[in-house]
Protein backbone atom coordinates (compact mmCIF):
# COMPACT_ATOMS: atom_id res chain seq x y z
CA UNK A 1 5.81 32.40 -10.18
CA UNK A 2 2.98 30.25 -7.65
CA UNK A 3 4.28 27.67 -6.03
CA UNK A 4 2.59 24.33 -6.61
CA UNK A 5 2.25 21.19 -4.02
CA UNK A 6 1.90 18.03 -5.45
CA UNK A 7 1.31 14.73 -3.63
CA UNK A 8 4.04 12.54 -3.79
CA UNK A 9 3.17 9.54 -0.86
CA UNK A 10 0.18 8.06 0.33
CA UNK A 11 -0.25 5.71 3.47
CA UNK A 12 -3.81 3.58 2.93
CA UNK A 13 -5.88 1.80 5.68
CA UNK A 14 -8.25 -0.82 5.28
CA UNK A 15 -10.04 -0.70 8.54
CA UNK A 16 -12.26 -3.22 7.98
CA UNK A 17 -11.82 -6.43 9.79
CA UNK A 18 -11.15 -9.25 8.64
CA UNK A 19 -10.11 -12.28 10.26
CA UNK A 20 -8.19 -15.39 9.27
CA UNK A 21 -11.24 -17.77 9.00
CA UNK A 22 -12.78 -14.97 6.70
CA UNK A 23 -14.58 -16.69 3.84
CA UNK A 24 -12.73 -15.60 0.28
CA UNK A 25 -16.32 -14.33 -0.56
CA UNK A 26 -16.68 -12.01 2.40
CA UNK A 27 -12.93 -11.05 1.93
CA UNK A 28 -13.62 -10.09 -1.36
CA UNK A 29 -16.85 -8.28 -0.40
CA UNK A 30 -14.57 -5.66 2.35
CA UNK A 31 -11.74 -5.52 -0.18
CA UNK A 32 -11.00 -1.73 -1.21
CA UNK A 33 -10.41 -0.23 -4.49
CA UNK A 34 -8.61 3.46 -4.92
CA UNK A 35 -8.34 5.09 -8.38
CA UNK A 36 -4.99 7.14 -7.61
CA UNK A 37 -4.63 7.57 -11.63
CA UNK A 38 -5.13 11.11 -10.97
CA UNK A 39 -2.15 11.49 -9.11
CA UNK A 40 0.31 9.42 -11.12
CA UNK A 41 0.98 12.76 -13.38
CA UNK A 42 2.14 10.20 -16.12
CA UNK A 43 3.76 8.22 -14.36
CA UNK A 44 3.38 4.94 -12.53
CA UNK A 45 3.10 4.14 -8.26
CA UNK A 46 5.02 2.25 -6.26
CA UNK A 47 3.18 -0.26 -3.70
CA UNK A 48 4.28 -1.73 -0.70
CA UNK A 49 1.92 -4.00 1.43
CA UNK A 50 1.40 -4.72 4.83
CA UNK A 51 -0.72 -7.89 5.38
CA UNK A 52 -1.74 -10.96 7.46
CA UNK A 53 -4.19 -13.80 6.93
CA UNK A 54 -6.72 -11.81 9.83
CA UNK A 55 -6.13 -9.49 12.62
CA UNK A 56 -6.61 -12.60 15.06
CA UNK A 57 -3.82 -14.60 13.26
CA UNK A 58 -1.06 -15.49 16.28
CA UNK A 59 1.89 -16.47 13.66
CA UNK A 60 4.07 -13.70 13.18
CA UNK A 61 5.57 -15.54 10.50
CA UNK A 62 2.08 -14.94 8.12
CA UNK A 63 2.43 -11.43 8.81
CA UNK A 64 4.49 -9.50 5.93
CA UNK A 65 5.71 -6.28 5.36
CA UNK A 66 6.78 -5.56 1.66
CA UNK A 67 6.40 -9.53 1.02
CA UNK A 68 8.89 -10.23 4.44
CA UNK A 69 8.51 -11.32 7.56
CA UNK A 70 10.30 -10.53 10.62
CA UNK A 71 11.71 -13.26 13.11
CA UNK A 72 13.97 -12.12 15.79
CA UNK A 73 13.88 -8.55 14.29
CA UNK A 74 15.54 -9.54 10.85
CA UNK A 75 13.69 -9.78 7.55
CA UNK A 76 13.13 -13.11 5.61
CA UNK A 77 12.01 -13.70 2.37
CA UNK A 78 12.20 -11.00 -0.91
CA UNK A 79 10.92 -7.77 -0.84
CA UNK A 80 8.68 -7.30 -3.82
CA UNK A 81 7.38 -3.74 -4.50
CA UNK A 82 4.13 -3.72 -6.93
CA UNK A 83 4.54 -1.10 -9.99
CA UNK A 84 1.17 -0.17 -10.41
CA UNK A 85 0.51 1.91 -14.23
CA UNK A 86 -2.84 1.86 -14.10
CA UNK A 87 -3.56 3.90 -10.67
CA UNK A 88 -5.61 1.25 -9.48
CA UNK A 89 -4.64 -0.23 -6.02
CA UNK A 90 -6.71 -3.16 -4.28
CA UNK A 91 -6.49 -4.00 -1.14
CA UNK A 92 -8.15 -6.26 1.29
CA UNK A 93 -9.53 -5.77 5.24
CA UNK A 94 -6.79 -5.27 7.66
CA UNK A 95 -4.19 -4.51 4.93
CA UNK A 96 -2.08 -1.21 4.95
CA UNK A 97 -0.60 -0.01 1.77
CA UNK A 98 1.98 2.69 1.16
CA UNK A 99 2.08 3.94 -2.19
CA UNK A 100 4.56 5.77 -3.93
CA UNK A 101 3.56 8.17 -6.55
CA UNK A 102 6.65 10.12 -6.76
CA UNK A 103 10.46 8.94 -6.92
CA UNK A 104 11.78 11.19 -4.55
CA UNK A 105 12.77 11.40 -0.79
CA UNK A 106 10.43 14.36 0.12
CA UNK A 107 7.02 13.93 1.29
CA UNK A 108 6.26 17.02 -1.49
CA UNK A 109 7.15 17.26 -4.45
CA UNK A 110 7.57 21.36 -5.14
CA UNK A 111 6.87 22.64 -8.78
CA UNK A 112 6.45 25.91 -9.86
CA UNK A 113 4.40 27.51 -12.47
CA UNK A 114 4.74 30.97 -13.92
């Protein structure tokens, strides 16, 4: 038997900046597209975003993790986790996604083949 690796998390940076008085043209123009359909084994990915209207945004409230905010260190509003089927993930400047291709607790997923 070989032992097999398999990816099972992903954590995705959009580096490019993009500020809150960003046109939605020239947001749209820096936004990033990843085909991770290659990974999803037949399966589907789990997406969690971490966004703001622009890096230079002062209200904490308008930043989100996982659709919440955080005020006085305790989450507000519903946590909404994307289920992505198709592998494709979209995501703008200055956004972080985590993506979840596996259901499991381990960063690898183990399989092995004979």
């Amino acid at each position: 038997m070989s032992l097999i690796s398999v990816l099972v998390n992903l954590a995705i940076l959009n580096l490019v900046k993009l500020n809150s008085s960003t046109s939605a043209a020239d947001a749209d123009a820096v936004a990033a597209n990843i085909d991770l359909s290659p990974y999803l084994l037949g399966g589907e990915a789990k997406v969690k975003r971490m966004t703001a209207p622009g890096i230079d945004s002062t209200d904490t409230q308008t930043a989100t993790w996982a659709g919440q905010n955080y005020v006085n260190e305790t989450a507000a509003g519903v946590e909404p986790v994307e289920e992505n089927q198709n592998g494709f993930v979209r995501f703008l400047g200055s956004e972080a996604v985590l993506v979840f291709l596996q259901q499991s607790g381990d960063s690898e997923l183990h399989l092995y083949a004979q």
